[in-house]
PDB file of N, CA and C in Angstrom:
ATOM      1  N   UNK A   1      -6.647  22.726  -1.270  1.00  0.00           N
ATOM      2  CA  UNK A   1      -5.932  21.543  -1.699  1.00  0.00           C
ATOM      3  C   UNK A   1      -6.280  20.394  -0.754  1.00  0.00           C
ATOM      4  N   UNK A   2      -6.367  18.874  -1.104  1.00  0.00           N
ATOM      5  CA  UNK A   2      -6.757  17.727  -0.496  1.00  0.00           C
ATOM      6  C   UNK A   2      -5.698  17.348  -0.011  1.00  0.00           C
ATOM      7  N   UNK A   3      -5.857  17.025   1.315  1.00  0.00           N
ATOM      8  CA  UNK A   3      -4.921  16.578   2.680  1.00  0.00           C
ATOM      9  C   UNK A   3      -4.709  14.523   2.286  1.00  0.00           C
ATOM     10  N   UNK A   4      -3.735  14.421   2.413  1.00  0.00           N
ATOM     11  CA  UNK A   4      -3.435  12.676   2.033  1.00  0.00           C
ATOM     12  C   UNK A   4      -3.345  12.710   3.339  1.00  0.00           C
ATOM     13  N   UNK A   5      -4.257  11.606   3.802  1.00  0.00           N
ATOM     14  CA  UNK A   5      -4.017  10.713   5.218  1.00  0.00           C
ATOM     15  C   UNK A   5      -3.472   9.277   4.649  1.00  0.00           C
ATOM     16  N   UNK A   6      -2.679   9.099   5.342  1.00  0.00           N
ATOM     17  CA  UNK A   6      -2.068   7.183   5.532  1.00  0.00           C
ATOM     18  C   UNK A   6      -2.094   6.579   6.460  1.00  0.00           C
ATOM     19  N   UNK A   7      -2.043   5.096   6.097  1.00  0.00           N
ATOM     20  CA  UNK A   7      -2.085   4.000   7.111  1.00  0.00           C
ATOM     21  C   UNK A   7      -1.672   2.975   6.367  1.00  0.00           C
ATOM     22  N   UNK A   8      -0.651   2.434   7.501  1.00  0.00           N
ATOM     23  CA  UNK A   8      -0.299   1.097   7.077  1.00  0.00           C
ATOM     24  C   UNK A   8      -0.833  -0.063   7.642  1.00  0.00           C
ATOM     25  N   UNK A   9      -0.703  -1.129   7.144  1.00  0.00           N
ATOM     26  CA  UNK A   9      -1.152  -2.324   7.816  1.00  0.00           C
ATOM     27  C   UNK A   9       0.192  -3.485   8.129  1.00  0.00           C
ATOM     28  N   UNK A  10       0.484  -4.087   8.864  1.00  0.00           N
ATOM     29  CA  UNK A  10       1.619  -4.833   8.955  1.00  0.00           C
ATOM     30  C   UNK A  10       1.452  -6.370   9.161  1.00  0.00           C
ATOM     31  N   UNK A  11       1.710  -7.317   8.209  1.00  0.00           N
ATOM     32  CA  UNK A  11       1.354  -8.789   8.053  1.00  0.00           C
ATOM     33  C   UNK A  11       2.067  -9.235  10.072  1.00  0.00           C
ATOM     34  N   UNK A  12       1.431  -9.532  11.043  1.00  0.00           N
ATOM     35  CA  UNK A  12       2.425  -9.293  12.211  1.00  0.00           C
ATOM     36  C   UNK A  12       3.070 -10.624  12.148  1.00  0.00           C
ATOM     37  N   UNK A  13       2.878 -11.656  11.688  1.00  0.00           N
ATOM     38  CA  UNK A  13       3.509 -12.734  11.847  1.00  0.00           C
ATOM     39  C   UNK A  13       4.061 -12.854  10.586  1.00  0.00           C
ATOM     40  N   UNK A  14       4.181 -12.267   9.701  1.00  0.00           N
ATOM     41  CA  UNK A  14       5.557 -12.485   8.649  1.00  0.00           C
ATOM     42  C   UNK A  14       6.231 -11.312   8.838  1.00  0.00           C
ATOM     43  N   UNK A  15       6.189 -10.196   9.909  1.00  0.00           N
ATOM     44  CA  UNK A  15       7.303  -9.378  10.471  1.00  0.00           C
ATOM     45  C   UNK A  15       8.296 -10.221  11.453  1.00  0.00           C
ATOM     46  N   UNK A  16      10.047  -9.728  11.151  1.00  0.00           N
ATOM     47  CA  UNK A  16      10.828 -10.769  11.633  1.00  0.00           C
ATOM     48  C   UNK A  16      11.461  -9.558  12.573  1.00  0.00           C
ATOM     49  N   UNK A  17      10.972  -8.181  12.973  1.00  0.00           N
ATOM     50  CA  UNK A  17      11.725  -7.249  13.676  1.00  0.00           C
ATOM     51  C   UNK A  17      12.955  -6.418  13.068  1.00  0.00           C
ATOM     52  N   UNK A  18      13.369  -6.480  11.808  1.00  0.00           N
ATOM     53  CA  UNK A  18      14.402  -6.181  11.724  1.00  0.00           C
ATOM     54  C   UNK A  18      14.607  -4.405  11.842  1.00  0.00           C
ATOM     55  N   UNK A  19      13.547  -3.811  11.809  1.00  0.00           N
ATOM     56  CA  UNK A  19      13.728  -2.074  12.459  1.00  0.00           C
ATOM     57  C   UNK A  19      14.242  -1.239  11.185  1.00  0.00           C
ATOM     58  N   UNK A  20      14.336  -1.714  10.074  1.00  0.00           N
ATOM     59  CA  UNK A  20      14.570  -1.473   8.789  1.00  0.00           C
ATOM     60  C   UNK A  20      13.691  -0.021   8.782  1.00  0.00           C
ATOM     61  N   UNK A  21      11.992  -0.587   8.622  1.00  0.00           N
ATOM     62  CA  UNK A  21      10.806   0.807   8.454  1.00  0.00           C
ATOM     63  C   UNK A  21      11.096   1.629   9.706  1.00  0.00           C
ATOM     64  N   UNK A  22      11.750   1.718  10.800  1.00  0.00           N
ATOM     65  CA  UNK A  22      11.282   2.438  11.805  1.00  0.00           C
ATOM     66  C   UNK A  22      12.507   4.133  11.536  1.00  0.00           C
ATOM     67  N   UNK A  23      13.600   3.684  11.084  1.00  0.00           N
ATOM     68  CA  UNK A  23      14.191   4.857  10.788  1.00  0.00           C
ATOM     69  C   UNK A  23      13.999   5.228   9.106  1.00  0.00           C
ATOM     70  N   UNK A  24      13.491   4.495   8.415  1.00  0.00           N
ATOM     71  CA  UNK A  24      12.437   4.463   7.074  1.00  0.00           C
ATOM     72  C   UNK A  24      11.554   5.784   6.772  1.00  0.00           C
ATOM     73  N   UNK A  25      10.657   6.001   8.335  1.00  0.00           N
ATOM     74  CA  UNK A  25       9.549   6.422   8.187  1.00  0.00           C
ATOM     75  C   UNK A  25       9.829   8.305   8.385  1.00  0.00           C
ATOM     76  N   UNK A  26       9.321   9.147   7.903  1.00  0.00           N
ATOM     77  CA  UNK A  26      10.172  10.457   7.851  1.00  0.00           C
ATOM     78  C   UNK A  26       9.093  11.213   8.928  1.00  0.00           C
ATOM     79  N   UNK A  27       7.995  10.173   9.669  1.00  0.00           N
ATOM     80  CA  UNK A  27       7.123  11.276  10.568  1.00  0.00           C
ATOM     81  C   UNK A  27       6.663  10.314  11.884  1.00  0.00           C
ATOM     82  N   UNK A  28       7.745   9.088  12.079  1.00  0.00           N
ATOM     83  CA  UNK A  28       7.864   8.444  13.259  1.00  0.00           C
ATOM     84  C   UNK A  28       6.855   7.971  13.785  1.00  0.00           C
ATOM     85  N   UNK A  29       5.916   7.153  12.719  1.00  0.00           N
ATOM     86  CA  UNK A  29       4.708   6.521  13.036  1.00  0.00           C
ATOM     87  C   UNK A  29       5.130   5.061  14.098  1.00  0.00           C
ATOM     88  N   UNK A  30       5.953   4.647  13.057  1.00  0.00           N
ATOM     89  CA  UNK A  30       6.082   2.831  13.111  1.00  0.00           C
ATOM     90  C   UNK A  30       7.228   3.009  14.301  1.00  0.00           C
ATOM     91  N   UNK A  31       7.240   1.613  15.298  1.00  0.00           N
ATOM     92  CA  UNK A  31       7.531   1.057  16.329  1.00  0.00           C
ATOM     93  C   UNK A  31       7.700  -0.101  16.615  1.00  0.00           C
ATOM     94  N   UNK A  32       8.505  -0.890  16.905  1.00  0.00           N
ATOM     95  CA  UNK A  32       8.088  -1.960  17.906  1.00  0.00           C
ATOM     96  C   UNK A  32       7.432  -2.350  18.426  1.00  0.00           C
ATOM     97  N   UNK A  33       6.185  -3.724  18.977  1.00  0.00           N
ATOM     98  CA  UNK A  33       5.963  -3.514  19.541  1.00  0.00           C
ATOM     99  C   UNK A  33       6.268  -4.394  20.603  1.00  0.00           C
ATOM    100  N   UNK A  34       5.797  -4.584  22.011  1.00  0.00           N
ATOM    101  CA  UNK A  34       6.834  -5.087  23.452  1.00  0.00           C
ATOM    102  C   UNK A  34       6.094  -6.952  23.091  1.00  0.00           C
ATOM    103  N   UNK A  35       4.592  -7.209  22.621  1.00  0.00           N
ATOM    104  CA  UNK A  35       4.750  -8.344  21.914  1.00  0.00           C
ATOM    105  C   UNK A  35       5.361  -9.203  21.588  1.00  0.00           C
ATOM    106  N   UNK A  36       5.235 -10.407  20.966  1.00  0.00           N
ATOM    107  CA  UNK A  36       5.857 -11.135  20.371  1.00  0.00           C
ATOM    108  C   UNK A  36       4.715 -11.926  19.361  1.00  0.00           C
ATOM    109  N   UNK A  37       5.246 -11.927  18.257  1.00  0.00           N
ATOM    110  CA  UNK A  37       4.530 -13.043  16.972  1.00  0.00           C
ATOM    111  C   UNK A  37       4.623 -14.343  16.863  1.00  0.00           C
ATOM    112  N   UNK A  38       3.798 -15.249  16.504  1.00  0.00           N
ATOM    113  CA  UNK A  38       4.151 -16.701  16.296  1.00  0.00           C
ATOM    114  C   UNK A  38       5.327 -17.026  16.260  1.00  0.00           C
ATOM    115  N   UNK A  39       6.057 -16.305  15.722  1.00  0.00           N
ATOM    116  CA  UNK A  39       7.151 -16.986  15.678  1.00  0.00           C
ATOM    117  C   UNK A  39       8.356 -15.984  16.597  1.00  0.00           C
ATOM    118  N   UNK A  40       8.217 -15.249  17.518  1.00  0.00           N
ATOM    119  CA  UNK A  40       9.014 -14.870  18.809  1.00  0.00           C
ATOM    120  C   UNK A  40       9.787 -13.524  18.798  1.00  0.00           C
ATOM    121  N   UNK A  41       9.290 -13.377  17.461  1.00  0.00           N
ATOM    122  CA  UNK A  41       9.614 -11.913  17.074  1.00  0.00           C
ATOM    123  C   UNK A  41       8.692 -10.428  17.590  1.00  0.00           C
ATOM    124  N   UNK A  42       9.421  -9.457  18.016  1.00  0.00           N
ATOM    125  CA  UNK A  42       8.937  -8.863  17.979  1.00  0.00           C
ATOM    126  C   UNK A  42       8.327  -7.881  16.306  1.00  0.00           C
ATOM    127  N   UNK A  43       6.937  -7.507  16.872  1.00  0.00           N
ATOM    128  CA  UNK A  43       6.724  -6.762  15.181  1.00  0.00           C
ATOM    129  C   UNK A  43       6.218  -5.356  15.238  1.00  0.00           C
ATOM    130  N   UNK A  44       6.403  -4.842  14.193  1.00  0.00           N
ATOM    131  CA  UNK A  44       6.455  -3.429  13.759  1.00  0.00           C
ATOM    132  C   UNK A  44       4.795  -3.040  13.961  1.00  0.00           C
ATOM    133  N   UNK A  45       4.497  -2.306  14.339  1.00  0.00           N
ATOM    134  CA  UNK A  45       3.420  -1.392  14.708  1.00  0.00           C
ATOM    135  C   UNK A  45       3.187   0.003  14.082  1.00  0.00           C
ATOM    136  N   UNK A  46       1.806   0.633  13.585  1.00  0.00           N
ATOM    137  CA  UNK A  46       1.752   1.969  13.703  1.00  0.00           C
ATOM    138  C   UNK A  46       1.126   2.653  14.947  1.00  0.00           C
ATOM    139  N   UNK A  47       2.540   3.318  15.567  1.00  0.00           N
ATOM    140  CA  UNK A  47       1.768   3.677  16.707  1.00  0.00           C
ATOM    141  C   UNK A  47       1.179   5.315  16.585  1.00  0.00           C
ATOM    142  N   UNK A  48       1.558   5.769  16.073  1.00  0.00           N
ATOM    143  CA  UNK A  48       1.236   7.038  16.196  1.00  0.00           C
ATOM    144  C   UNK A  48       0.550   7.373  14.352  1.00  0.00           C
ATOM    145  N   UNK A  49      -0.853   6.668  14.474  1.00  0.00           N
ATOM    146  CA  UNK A  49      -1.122   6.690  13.359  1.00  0.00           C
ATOM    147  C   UNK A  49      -1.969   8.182  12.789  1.00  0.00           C
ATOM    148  N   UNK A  50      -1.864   9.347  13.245  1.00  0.00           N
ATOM    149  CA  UNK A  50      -2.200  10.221  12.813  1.00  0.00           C
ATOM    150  C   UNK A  50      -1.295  11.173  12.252  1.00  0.00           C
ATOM    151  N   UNK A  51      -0.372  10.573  12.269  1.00  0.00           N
ATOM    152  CA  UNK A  51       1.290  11.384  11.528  1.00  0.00           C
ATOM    153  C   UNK A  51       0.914  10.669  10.220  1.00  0.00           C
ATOM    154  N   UNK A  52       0.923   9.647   9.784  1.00  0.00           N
ATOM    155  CA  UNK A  52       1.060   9.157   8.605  1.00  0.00           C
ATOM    156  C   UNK A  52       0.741   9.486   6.978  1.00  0.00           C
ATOM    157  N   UNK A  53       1.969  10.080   6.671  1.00  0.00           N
ATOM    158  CA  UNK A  53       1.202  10.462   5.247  1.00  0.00           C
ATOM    159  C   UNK A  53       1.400   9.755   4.163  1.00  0.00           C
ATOM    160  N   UNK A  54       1.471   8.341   4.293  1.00  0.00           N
ATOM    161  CA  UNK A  54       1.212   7.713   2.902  1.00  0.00           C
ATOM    162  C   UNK A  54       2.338   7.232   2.422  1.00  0.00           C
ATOM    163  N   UNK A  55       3.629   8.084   2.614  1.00  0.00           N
ATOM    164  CA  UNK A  55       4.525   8.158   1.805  1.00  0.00           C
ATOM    165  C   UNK A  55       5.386   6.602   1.186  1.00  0.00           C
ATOM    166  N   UNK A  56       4.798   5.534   2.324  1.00  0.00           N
ATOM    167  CA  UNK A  56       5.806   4.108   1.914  1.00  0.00           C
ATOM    168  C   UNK A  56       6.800   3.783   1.500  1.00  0.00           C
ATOM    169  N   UNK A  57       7.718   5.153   2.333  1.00  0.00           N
ATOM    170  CA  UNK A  57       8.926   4.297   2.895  1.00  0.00           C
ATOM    171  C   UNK A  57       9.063   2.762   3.467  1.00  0.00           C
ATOM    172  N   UNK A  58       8.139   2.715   4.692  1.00  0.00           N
ATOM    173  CA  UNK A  58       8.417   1.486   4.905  1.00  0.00           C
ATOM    174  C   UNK A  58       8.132   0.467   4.040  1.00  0.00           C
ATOM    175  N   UNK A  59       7.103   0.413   3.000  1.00  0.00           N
ATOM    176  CA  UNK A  59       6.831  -0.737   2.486  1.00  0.00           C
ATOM    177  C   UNK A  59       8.292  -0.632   1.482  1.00  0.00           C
ATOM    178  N   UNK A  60       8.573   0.458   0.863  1.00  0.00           N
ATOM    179  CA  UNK A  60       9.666   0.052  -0.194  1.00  0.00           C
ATOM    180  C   UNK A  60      10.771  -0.730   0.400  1.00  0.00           C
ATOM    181  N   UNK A  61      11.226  -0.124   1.958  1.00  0.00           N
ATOM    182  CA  UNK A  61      12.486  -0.495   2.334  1.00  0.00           C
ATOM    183  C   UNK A  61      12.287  -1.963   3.266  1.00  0.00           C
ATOM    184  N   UNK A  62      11.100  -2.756   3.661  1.00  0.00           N
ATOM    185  CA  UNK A  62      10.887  -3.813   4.017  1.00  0.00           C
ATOM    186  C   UNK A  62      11.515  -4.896   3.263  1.00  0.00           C
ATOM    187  N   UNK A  63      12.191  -5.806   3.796  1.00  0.00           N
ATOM    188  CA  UNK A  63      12.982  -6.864   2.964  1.00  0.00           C
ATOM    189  C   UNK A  63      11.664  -8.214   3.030  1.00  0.00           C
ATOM    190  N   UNK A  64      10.722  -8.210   3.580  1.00  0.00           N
ATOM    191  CA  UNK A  64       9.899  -9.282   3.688  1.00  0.00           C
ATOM    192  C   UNK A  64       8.420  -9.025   2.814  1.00  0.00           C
ATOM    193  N   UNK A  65       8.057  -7.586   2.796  1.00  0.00           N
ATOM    194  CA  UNK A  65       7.361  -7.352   1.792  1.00  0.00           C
ATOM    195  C   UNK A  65       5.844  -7.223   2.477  1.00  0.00           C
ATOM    196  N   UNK A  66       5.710  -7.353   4.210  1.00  0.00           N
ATOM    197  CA  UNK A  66       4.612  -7.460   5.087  1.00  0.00           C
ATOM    198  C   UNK A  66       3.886  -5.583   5.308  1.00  0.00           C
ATOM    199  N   UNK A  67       4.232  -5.358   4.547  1.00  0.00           N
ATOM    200  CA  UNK A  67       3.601  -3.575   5.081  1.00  0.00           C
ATOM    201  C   UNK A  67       3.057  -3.243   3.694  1.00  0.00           C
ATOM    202  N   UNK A  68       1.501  -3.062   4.025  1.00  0.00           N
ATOM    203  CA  UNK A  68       0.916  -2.480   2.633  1.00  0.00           C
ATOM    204  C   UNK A  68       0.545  -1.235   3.446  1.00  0.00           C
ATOM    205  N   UNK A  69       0.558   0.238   2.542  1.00  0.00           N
ATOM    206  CA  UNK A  69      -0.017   1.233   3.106  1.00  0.00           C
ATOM    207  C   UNK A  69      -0.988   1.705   1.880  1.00  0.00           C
ATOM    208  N   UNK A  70      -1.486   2.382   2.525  1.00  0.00           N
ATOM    209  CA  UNK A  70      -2.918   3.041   2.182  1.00  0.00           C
ATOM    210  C   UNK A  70      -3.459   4.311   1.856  1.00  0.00           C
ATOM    211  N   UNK A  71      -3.543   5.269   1.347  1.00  0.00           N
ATOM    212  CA  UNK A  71      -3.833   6.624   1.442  1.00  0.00           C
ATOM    213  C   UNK A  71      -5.480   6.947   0.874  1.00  0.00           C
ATOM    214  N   UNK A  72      -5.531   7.746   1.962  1.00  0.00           N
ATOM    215  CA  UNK A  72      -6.505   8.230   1.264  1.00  0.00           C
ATOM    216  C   UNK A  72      -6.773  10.314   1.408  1.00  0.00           C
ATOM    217  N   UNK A  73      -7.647  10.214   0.532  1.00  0.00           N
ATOM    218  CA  UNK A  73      -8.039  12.295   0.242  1.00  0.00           C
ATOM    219  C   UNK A  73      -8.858  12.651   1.086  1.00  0.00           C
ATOM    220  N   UNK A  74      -8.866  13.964   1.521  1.00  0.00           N
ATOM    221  CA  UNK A  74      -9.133  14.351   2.457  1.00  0.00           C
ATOM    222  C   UNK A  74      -9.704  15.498   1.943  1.00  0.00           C
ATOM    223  N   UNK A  75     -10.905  16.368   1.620  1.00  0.00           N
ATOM    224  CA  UNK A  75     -11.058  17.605   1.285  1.00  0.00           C
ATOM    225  C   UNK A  75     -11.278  18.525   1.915  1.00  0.00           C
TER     226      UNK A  75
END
C-alpha cells in the first residue's frame, strides 16, 4: 500500500499567530515560530515536517485561510 507524505506551506505574513492549527494538527508538526512577520506577529511553522500526513486540519481550522497543504504517494 502507498505511504501519503504531507507538507504544508504557510502564507508567513498573512499568519496573525492565533495557535488555532497547532492543537489542529493530530501528529504535532506545526509551531510557532520565535520570529516575527511584517506585521509583528509571530507565525506558524512546520517544524517537524516528517510527521506530516496530509491530513489538513490546519488548513480547514485556519480562520485566515494562509496554510495550503500538499500530499503526495509514496510507493
Amino acid at each position: 500500500m502507498a505511504k501519503i507524505i504531507g507538507a504544508i506551506v504557510v502564507d508567513i505574513n498573512g499568519c496573525k499567530g492565533c495557535e488555532l492549527c497547532i492543537p489542529a494538527c493530530p501528529t504535532e508538526v506545526i509551531f510557532l515560530s520565535d520570529d516575527v512577520n511584517d506585521k509583528g506577529y509571530h507565525y506558524a511553522y512546520m517544524a517537524n515536517p516528517d510527521a506530516c500526513t496530509g491530513c489538513s486540519n490546519c488548513a480547514i481550522i485556519c480562520p485566515d485561510g494562509v496554510i495550503t497543504v500538499y500530499r503526495k504517494k509514496i510507493s
